[in-house]
PDB file of N, CA and C in Angstrom:
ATOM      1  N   UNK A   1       0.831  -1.202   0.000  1.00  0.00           N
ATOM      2  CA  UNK A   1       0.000   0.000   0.000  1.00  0.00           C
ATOM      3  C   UNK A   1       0.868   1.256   0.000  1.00  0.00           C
ATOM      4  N   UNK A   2       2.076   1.039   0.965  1.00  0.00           N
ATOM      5  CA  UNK A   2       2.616   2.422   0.682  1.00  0.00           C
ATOM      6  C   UNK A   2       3.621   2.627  -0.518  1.00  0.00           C
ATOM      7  N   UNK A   3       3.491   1.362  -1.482  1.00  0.00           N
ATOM      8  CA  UNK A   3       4.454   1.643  -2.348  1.00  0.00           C
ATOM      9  C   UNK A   3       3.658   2.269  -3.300  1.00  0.00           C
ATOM     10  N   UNK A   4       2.332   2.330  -3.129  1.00  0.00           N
ATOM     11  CA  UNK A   4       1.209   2.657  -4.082  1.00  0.00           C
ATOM     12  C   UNK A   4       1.216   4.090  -3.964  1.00  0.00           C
ATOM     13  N   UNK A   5       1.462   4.245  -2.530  1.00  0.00           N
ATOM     14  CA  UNK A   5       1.124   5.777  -2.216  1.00  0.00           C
ATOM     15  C   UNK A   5       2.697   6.849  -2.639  1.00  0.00           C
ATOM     16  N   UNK A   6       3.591   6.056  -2.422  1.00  0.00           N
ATOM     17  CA  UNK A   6       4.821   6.933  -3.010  1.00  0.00           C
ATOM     18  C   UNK A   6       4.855   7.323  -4.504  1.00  0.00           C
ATOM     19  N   UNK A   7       4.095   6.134  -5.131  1.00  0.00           N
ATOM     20  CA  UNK A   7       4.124   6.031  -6.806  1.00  0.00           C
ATOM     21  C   UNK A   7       3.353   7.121  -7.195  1.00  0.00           C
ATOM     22  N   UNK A   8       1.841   7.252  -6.991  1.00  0.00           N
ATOM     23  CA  UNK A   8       0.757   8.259  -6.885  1.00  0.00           C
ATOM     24  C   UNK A   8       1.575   9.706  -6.320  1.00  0.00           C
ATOM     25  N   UNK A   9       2.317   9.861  -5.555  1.00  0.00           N
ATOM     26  CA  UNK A   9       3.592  11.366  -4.938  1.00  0.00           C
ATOM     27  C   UNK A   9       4.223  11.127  -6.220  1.00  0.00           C
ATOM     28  N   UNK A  10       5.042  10.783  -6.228  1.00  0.00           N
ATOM     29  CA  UNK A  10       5.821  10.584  -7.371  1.00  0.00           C
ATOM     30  C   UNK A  10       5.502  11.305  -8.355  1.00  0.00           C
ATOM     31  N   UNK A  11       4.516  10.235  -9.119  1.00  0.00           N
ATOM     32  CA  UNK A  11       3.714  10.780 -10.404  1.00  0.00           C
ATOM     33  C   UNK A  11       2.657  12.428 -10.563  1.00  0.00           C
ATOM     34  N   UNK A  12       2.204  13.202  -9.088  1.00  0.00           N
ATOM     35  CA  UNK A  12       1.559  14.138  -8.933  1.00  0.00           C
ATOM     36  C   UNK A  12       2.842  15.191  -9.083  1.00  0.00           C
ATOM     37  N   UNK A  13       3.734  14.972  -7.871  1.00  0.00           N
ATOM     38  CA  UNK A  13       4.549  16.118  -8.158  1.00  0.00           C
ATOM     39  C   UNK A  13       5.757  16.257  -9.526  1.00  0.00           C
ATOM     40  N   UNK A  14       5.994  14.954 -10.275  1.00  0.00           N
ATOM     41  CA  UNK A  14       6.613  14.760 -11.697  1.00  0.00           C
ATOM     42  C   UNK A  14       5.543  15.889 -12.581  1.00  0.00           C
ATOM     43  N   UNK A  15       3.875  15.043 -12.298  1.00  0.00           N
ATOM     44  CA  UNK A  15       3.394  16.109 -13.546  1.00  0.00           C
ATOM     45  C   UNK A  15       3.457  17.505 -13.121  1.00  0.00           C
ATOM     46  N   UNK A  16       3.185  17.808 -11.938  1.00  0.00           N
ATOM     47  CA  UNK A  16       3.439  19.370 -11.202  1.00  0.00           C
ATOM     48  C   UNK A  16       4.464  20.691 -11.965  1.00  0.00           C
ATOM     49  N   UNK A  17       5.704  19.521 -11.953  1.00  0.00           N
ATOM     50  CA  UNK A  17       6.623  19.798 -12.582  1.00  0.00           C
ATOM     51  C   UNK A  17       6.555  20.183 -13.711  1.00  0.00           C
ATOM     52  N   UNK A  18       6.607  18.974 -14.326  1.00  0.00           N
ATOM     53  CA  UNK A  18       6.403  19.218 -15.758  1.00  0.00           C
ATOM     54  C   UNK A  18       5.386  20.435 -16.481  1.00  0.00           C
ATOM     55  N   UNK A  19       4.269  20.569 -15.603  1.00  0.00           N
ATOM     56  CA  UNK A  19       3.101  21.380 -15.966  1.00  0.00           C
ATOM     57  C   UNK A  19       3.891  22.809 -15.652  1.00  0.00           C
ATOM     58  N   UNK A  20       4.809  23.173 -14.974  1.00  0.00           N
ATOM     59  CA  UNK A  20       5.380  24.081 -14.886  1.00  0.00           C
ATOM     60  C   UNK A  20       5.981  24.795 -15.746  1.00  0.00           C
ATOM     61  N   UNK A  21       6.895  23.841 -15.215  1.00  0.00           N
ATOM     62  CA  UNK A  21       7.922  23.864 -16.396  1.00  0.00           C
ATOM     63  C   UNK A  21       7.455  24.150 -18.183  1.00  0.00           C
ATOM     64  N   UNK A  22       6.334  23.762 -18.509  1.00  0.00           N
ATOM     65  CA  UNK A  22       5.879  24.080 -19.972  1.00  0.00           C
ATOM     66  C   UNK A  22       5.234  24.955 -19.398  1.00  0.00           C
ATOM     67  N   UNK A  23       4.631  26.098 -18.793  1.00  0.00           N
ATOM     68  CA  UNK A  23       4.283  27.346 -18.770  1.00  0.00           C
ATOM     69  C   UNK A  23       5.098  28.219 -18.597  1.00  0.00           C
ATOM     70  N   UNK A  24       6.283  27.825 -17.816  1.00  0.00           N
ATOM     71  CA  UNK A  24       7.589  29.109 -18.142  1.00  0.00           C
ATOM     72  C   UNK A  24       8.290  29.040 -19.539  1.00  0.00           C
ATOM     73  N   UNK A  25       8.792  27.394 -19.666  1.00  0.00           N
ATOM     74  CA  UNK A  25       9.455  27.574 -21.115  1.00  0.00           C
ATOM     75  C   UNK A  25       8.592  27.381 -22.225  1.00  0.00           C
ATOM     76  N   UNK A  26       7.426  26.994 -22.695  1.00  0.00           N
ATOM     77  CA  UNK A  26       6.931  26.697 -23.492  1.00  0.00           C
ATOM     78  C   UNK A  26       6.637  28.179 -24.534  1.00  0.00           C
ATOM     79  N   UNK A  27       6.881  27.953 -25.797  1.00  0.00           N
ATOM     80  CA  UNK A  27       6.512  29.319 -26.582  1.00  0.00           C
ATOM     81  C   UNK A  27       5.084  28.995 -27.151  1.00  0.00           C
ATOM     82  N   UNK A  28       4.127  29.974 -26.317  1.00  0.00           N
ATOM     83  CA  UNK A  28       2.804  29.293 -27.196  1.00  0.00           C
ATOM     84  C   UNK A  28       2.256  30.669 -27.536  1.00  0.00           C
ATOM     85  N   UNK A  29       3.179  31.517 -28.299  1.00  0.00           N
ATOM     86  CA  UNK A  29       2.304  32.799 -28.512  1.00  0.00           C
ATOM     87  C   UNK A  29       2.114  32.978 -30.180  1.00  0.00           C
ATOM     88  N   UNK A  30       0.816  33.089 -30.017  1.00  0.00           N
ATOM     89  CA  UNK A  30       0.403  32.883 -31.656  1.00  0.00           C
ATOM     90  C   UNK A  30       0.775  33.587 -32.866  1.00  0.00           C
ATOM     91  N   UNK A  31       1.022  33.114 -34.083  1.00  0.00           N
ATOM     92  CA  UNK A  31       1.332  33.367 -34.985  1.00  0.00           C
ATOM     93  C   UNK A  31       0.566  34.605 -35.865  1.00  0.00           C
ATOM     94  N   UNK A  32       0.522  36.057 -36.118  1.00  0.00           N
ATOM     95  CA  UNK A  32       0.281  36.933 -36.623  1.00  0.00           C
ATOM     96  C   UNK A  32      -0.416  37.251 -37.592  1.00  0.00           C
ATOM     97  N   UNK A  33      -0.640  36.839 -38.397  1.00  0.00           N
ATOM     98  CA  UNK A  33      -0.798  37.103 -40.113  1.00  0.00           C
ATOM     99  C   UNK A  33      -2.021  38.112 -39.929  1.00  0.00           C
ATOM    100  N   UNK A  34      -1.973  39.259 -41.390  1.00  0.00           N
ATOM    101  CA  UNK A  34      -2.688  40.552 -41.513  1.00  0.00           C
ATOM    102  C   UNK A  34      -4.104  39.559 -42.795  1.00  0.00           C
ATOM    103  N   UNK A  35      -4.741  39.635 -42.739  1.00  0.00           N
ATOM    104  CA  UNK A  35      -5.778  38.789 -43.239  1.00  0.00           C
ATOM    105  C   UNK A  35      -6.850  39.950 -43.917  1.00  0.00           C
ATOM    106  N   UNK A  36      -6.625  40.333 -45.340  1.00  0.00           N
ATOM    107  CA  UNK A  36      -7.194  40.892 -46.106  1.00  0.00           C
ATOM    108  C   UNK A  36      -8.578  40.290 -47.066  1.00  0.00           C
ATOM    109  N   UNK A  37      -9.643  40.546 -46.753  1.00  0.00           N
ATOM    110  CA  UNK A  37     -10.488  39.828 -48.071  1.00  0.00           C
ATOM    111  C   UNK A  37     -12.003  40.928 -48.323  1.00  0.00           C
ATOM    112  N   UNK A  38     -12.041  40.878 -49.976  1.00  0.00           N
ATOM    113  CA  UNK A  38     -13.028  42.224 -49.979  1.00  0.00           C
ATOM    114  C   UNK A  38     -14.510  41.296 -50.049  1.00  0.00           C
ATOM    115  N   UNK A  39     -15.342  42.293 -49.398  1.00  0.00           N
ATOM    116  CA  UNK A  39     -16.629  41.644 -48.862  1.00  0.00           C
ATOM    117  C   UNK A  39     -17.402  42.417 -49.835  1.00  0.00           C
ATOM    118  N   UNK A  40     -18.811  41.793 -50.479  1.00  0.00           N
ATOM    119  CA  UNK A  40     -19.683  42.805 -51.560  1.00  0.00           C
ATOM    120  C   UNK A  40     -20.930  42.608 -50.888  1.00  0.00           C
ATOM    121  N   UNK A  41     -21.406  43.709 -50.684  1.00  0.00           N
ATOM    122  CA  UNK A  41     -22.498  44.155 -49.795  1.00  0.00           C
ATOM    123  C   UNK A  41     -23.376  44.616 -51.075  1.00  0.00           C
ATOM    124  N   UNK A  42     -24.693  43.625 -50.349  1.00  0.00           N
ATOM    125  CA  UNK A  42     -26.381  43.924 -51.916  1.00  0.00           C
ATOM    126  C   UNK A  42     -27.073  44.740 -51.013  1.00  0.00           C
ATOM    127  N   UNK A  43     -26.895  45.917 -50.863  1.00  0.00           N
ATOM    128  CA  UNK A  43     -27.591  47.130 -50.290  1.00  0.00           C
ATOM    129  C   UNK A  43     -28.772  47.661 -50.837  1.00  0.00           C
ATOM    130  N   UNK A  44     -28.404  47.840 -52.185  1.00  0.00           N
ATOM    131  CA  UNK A  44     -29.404  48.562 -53.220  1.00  0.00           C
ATOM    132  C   UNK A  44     -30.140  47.478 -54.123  1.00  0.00           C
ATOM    133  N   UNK A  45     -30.544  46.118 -53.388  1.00  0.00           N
ATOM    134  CA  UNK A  45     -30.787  45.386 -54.608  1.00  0.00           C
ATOM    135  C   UNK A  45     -32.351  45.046 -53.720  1.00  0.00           C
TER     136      UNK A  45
END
């Protein structure tokens, strides 16, 4: 039982980590692009 319970520590504070760790180093800031397209408006029809 307590080898169950070290494994379960183990594995919580590993992902802890890890979950960290990819929010300081991880680059997740999105990619830019200027997005042009002409729209035709039936106003007068």
């Amino acid at each position: 039982m307590v080898r169950i319970l070290k494994l379960l520590l183990f594995l919580f504070v590993a992902g802890f980590v890890a979950l960290a760790g990819f929010a300081y180093l991880g680059d997740m800031a999105p990619q830019r692009t200027d997005v042009s397209q002409p729209v035709e408006l039936n106003v007068g029809d």
